[in-house]
C-alpha atoms as a PDB file:
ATOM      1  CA  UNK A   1       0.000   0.000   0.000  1.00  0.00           C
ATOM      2  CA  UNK A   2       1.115   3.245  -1.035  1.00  0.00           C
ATOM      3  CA  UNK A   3       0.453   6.437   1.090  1.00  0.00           C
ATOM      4  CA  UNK A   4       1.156   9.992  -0.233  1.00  0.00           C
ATOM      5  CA  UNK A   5       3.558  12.220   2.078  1.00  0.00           C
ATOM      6  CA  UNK A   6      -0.068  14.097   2.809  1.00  0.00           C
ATOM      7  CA  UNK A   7      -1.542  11.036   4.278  1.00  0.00           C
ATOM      8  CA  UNK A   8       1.445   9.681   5.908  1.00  0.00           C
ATOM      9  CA  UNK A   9       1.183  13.239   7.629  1.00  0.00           C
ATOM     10  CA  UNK A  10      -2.494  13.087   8.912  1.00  0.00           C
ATOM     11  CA  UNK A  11      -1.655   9.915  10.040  1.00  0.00           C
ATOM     12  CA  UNK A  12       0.925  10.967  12.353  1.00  0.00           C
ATOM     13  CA  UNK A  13      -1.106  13.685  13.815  1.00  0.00           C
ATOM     14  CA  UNK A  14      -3.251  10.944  14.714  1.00  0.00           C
ATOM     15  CA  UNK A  15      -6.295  11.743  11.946  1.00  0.00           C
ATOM     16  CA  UNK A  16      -7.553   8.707  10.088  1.00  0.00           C
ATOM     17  CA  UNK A  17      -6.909   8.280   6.180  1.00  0.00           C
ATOM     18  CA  UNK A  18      -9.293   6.438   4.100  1.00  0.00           C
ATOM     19  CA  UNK A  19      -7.754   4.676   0.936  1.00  0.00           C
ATOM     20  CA  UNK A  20      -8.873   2.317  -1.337  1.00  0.00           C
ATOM     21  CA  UNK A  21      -7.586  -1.243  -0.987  1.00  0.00           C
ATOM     22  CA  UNK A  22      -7.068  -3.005  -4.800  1.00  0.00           C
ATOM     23  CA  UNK A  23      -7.009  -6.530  -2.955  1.00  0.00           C
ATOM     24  CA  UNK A  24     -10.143  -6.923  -1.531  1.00  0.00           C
ATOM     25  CA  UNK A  25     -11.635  -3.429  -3.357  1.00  0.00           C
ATOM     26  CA  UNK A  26     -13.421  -1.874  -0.545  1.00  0.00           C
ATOM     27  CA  UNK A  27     -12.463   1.416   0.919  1.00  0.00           C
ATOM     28  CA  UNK A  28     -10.195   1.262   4.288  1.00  0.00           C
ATOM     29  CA  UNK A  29      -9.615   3.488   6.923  1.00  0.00           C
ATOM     30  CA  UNK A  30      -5.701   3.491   7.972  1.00  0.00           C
ATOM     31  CA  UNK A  31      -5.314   5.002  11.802  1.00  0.00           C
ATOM     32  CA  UNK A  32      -2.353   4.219  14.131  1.00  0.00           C
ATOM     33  CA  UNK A  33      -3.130   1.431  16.391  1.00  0.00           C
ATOM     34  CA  UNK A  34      -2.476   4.160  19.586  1.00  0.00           C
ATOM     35  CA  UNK A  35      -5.269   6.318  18.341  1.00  0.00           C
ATOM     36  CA  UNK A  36      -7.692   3.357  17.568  1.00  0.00           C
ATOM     37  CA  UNK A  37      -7.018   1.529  21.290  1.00  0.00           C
ATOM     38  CA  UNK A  38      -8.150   5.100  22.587  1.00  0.00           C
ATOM     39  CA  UNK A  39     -11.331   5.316  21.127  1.00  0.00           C
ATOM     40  CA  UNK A  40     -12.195   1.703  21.144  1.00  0.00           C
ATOM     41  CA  UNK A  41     -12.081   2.346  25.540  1.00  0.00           C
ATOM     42  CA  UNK A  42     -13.705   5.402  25.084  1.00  0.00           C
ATOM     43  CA  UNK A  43     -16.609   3.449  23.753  1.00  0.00           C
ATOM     44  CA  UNK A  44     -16.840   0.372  26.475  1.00  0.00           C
ATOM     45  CA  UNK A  45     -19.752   1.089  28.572  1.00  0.00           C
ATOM     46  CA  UNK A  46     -20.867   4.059  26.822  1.00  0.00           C
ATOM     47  CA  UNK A  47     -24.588   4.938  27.555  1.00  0.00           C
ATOM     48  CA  UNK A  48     -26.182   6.215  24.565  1.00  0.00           C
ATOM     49  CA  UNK A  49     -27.817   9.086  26.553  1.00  0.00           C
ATOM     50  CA  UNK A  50     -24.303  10.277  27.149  1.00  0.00           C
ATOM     51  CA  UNK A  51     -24.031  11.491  23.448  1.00  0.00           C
ATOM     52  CA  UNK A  52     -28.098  13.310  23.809  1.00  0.00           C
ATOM     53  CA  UNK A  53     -26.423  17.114  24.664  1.00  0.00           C
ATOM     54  CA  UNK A  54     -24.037  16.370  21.746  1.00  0.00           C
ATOM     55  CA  UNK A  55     -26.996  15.537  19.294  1.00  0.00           C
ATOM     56  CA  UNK A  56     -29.207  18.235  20.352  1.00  0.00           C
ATOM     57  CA  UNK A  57     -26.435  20.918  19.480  1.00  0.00           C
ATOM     58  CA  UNK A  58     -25.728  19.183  16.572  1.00  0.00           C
ATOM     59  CA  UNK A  59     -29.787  19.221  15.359  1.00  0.00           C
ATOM     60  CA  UNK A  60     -30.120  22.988  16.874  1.00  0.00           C
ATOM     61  CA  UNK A  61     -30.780  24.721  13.915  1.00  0.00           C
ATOM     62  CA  UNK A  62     -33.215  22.119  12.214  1.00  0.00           C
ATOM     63  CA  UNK A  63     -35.241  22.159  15.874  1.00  0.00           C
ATOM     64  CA  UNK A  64     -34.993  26.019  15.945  1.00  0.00           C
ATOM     65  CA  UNK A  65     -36.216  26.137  12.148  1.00  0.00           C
ATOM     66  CA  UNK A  66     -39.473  27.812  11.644  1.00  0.00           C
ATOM     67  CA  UNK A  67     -42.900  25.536  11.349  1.00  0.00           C
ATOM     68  CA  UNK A  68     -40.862  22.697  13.769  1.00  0.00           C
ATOM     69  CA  UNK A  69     -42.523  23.711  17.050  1.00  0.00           C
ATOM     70  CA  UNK A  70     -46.152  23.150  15.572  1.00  0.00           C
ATOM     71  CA  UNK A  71     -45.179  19.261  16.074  1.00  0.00           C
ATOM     72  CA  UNK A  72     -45.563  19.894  20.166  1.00  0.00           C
ATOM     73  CA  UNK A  73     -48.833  21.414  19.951  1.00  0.00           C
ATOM     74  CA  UNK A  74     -50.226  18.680  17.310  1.00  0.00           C
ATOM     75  CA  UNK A  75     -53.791  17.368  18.257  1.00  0.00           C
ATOM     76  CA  UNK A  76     -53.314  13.582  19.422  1.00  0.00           C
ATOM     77  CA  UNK A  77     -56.476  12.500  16.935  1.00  0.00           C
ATOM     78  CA  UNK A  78     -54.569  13.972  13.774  1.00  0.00           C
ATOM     79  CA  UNK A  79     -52.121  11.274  14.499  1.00  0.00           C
ATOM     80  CA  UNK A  80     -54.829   9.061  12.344  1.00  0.00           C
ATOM     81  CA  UNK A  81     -56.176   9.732   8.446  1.00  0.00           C
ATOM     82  CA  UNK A  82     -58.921   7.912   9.568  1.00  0.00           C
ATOM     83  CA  UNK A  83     -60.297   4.790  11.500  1.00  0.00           C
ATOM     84  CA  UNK A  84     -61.817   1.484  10.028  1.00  0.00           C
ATOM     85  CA  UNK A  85     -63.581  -1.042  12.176  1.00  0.00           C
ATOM     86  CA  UNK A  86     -60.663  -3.662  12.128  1.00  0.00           C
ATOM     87  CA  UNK A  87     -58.427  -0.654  13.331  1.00  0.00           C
ATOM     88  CA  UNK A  88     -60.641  -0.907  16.625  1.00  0.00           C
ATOM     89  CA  UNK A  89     -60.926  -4.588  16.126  1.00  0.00           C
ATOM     90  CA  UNK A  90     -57.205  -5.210  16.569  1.00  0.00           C
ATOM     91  CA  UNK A  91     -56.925  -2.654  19.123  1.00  0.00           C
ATOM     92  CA  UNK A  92     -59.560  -5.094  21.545  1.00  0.00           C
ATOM     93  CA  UNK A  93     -57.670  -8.379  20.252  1.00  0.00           C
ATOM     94  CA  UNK A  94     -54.750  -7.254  22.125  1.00  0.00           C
ATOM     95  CA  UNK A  95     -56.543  -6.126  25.167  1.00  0.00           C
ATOM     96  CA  UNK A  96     -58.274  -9.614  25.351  1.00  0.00           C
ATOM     97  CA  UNK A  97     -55.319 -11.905  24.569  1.00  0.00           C
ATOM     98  CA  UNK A  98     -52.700  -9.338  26.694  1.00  0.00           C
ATOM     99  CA  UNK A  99     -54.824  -7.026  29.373  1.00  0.00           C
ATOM    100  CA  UNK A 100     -56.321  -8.767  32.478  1.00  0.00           C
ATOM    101  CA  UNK A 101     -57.379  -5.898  33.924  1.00  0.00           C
ATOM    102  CA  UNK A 102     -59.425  -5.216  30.757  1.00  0.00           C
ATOM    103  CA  UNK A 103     -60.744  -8.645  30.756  1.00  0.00           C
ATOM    104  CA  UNK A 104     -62.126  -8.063  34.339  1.00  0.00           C
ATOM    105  CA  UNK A 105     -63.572  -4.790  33.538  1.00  0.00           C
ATOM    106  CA  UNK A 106     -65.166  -6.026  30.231  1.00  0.00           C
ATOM    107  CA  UNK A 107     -67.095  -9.322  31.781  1.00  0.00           C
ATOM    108  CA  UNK A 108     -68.542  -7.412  34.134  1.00  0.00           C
ATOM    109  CA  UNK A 109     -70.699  -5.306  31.431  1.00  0.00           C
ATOM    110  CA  UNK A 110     -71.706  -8.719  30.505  1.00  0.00           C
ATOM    111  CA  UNK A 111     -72.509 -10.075  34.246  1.00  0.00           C
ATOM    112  CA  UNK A 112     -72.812  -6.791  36.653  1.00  0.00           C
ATOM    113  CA  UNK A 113     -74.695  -9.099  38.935  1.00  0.00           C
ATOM    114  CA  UNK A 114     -72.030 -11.844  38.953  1.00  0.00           C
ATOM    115  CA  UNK A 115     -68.571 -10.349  39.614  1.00  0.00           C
ATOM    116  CA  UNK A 116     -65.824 -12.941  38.443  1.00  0.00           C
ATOM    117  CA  UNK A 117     -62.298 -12.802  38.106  1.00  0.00           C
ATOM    118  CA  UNK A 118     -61.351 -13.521  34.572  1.00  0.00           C
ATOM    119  CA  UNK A 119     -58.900 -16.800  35.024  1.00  0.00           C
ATOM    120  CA  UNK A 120     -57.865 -16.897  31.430  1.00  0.00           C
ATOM    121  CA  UNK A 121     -59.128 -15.237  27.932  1.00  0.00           C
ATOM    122  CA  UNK A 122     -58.369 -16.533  24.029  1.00  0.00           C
ATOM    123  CA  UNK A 123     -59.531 -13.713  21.827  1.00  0.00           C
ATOM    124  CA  UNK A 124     -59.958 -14.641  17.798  1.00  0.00           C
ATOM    125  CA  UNK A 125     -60.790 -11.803  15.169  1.00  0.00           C
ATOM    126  CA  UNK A 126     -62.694 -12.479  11.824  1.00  0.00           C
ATOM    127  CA  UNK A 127     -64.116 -15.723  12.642  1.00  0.00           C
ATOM    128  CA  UNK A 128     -66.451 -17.180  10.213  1.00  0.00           C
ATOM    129  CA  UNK A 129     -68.729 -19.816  10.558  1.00  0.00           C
ATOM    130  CA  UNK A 130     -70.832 -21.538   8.213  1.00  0.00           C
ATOM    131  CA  UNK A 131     -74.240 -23.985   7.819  1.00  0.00           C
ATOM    132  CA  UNK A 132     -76.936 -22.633  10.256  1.00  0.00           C
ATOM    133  CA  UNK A 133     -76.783 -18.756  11.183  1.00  0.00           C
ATOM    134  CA  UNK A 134     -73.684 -18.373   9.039  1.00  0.00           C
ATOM    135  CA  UNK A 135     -71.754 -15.371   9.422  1.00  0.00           C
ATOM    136  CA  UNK A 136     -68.417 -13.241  11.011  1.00  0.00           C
ATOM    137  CA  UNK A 137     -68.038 -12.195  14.099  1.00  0.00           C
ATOM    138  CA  UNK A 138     -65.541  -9.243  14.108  1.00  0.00           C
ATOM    139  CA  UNK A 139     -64.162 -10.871  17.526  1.00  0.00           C
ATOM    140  CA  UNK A 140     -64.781 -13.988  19.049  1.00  0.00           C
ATOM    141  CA  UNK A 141     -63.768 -13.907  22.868  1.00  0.00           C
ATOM    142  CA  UNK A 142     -63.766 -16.919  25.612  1.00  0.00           C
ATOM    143  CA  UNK A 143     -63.277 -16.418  29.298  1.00  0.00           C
ATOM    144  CA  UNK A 144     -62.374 -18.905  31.724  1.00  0.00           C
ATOM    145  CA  UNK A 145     -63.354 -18.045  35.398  1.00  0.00           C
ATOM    146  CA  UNK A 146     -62.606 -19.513  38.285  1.00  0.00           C
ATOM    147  CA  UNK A 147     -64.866 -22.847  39.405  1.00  0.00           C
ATOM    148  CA  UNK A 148     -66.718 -20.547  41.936  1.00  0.00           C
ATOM    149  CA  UNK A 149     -68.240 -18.299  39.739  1.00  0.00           C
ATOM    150  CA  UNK A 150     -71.021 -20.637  38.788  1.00  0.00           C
ATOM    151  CA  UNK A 151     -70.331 -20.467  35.479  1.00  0.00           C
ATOM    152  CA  UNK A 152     -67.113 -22.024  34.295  1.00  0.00           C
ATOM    153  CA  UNK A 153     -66.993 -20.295  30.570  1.00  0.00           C
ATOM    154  CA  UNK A 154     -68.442 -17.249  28.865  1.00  0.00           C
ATOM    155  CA  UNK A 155     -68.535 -16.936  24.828  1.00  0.00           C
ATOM    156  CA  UNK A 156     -68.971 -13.440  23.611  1.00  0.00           C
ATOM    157  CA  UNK A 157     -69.616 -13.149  19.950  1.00  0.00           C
ATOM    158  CA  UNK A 158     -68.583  -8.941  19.178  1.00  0.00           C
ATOM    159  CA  UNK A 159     -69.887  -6.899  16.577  1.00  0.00           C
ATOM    160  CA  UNK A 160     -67.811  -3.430  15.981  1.00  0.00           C
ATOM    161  CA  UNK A 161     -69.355  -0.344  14.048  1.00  0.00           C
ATOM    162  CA  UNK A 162     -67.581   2.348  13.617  1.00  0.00           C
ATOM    163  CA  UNK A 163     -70.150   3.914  10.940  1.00  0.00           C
ATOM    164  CA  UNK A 164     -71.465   0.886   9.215  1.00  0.00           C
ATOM    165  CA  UNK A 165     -74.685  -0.793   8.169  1.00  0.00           C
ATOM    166  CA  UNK A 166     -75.915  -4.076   9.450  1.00  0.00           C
ATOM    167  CA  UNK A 167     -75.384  -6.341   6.679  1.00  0.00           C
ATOM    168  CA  UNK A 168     -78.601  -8.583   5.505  1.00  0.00           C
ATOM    169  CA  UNK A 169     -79.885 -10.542   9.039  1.00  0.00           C
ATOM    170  CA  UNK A 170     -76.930  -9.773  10.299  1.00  0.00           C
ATOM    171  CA  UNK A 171     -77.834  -9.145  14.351  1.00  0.00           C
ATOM    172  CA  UNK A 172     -80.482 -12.355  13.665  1.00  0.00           C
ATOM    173  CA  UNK A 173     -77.365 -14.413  12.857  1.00  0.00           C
ATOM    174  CA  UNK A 174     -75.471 -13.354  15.675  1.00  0.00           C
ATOM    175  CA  UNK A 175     -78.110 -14.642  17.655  1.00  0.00           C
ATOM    176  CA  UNK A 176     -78.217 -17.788  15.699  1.00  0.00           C
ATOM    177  CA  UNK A 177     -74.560 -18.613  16.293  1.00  0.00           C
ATOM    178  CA  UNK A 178     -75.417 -17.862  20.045  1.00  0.00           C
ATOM    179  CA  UNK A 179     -77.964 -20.289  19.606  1.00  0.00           C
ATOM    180  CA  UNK A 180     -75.991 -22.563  18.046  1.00  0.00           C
ATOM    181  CA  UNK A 181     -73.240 -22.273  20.683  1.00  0.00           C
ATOM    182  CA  UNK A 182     -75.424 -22.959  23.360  1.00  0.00           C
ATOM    183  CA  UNK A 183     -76.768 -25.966  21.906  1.00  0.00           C
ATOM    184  CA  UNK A 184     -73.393 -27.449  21.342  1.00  0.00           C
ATOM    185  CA  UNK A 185     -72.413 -26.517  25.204  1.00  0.00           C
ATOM    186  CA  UNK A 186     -68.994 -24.628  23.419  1.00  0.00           C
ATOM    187  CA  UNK A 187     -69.632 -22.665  26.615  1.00  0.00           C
ATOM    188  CA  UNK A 188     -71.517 -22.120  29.918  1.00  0.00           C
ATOM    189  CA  UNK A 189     -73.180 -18.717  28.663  1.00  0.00           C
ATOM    190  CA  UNK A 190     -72.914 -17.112  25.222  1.00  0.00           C
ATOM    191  CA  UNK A 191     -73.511 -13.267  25.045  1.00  0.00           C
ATOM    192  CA  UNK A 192     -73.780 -10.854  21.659  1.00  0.00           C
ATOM    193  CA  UNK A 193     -72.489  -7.762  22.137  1.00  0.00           C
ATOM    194  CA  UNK A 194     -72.445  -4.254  19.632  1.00  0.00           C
ATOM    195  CA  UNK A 195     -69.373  -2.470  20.364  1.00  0.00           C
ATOM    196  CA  UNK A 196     -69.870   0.805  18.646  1.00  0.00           C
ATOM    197  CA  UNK A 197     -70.182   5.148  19.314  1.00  0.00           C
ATOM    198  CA  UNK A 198     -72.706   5.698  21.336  1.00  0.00           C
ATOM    199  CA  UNK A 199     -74.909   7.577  18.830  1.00  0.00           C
ATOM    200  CA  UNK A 200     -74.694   4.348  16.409  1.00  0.00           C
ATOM    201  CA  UNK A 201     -75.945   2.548  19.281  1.00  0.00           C
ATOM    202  CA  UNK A 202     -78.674   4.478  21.017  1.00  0.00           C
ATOM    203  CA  UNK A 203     -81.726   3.256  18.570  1.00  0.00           C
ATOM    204  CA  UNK A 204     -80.889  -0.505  18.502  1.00  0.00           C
ATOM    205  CA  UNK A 205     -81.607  -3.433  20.938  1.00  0.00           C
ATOM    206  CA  UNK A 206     -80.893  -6.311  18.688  1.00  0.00           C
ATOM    207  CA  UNK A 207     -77.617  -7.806  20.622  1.00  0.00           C
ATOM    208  CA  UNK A 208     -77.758  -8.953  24.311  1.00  0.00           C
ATOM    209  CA  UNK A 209     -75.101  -6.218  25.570  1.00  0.00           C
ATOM    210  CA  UNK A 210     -74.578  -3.103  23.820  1.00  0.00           C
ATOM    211  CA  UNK A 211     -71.040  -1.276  24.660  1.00  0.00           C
ATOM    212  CA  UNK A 212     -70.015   2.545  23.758  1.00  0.00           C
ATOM    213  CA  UNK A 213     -66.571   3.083  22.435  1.00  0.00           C
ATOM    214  CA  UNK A 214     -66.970   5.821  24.680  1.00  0.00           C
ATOM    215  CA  UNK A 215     -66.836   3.681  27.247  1.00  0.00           C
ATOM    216  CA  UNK A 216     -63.636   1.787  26.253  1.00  0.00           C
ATOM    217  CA  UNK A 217     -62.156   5.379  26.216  1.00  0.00           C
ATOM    218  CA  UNK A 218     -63.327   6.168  29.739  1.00  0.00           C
ATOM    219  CA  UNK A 219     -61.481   2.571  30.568  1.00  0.00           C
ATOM    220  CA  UNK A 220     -57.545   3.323  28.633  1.00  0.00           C
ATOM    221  CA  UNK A 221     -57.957   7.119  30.055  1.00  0.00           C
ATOM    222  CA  UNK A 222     -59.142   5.731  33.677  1.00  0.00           C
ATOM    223  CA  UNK A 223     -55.804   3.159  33.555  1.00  0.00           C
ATOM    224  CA  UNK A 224     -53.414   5.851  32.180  1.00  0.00           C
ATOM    225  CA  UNK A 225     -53.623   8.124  34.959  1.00  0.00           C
ATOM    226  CA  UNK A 226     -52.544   4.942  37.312  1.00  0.00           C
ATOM    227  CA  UNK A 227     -50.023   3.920  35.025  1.00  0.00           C
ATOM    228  CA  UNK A 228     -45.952   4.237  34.313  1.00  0.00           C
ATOM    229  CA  UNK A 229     -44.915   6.556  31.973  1.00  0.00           C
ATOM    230  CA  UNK A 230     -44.789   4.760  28.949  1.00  0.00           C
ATOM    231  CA  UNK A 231     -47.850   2.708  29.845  1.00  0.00           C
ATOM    232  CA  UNK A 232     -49.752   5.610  30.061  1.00  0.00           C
ATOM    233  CA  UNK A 233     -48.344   6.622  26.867  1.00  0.00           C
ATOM    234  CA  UNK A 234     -49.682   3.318  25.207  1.00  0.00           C
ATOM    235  CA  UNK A 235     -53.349   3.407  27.254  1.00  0.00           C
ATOM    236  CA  UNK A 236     -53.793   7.715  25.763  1.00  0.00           C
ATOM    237  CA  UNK A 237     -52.970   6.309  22.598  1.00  0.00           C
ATOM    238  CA  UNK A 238     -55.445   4.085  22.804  1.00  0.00           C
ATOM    239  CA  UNK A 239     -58.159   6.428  23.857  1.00  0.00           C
ATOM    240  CA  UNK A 240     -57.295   8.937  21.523  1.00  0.00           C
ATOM    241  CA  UNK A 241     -57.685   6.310  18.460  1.00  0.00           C
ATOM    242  CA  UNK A 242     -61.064   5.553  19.826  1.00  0.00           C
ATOM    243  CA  UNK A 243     -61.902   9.054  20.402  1.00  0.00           C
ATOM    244  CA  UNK A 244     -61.283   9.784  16.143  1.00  0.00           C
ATOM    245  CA  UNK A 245     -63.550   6.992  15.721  1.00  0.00           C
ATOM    246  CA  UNK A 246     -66.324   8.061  17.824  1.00  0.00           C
ATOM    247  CA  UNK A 247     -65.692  11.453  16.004  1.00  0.00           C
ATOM    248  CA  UNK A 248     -65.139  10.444  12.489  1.00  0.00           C
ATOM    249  CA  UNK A 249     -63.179  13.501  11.961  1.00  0.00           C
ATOM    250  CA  UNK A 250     -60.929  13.248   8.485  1.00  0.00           C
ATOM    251  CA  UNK A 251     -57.011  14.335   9.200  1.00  0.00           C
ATOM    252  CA  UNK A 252     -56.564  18.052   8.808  1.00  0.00           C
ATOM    253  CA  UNK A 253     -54.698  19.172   6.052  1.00  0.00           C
ATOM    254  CA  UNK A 254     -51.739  22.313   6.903  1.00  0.00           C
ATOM    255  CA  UNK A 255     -51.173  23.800   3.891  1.00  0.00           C
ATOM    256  CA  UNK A 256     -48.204  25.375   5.628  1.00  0.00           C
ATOM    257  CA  UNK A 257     -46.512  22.228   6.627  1.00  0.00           C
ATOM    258  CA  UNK A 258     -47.192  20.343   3.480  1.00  0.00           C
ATOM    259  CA  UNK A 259     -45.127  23.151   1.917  1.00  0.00           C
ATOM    260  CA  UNK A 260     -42.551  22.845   4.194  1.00  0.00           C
ATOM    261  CA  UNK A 261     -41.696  19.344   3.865  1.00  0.00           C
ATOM    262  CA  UNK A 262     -42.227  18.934   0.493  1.00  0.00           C
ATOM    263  CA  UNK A 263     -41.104  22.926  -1.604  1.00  0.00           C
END
């Protein structure tokens, strides 16, 4: 390897060189083996929040740059362009499958007179079923409770509007899988519930139990305030996406940021 007196320089004053190696063709970087020991150490334990002053100076002007601080005021519901129902749906699969407390708080819509701790719940989205009263349920949820309960398993078939119709029968065929269910003992008691805004659900009595989103909002907003910091993070989150449905308020459009980003 050949190094011009200019590099051989730099190198000595302890700056690295980068030169192009014909033997394996990458570029190399050529720094005395003092130097390099030095800041390999310097690295060895190094916490990453160590280097945050360094980065902040380093970003200053793009921070201080005018239009940035309009992302600290930004409303939490134009985080969303918009919501669907299987937005929501997946949102309550995870609370099922992963949330006890949820779980607890949800079975006793379904039995207020029967308090039960929830031993174990297996949450299933889009389940279809076929022959007699066939159909999809948006979420298909079954609670085991503890032997003193009376009741040793609950089957709730869910239905989620956000804006929707009812599609052909479709709160009769709900009831028929319920039916169907109970007939087949897949469960001690079967329940069909409407999860949906409150304003979708005040003229209807067609499912058993009939939950407002609003509701599930109360619920993340009521857990965030007793929460860790980025547990409440995840339970506002939550409630805001709920909150956009319940709305069904379309992003805002800033003409002013759009030409920021993009002129």
């Amino acid at each position: 390897m050949n190094l011009t007196s200019e590099q051989i320089q730099a190198i000595r004053q302890g700056e690295p060189v980068r030169v192009v190696l014909p033997e394996i063709g990458e570029e190399c970087v050529v720094l005395r083996a003092a130097d390099f020991e030095v800041g390999a150490r310097g690295l060895e334990g190094l916490d990453p929040k160590q280097a945050y002053p360094a980065i902040d100076e380093a970003w200053k002007d793009d921070w201080e740059f005018p239009g940035m601080a309009d992302y600290d005021h930004t409303d939490p519901l134009d985080r969303f362009s918009a919501i669907c129902e299987r937005d929501v749906d997946l949102l309550l699969l995870e609370e099922f499958n992963c949330n006890p407390s949820f779980c607890d708080w949800f079975l006793l819509l379904l039995r207020p007179s029967s308090p039960s701790p929830v031993h174990s719940c297996v949450a299933r989205h889009s389940v279809v079923s076929s022959g007699e009263a066939a159909g999809e349920s948006d979420l298909e949820i079954v609670f085991a409770l503890d032997a003193s309960s009376g009741a040793r398993s609950v089957l709730v078939l869910l239905e989620d509007k956000v804006s929707a119709r009812f599609t052909a029968d479709q709160p009769a065929r709900y009831q028929g899988r319920k039916e169907l269910a109970i007939h087949k003992k897949i469960a001690d008691e079967c329940y069909t519930v409407l999860l949906a805004p409150k304003a979708y659900l005040e003229p209807l009595n067609c499912f058993d139990v009939r939950v407002p989103y609003e509701d599930v909002e109360e619920f993340f907003e009521g857990r965030a305030d007793r929460a860790s910091d980025e547990t409440r993070a995840r339970y506002h989150y939550r409630a805001a996406l709920l909150r956009h449905a319940i709305e069904g308020r379309p992003r805002t459009h800033d003409e002013e940021r759009t030409r920021f980003f993009y002129e």
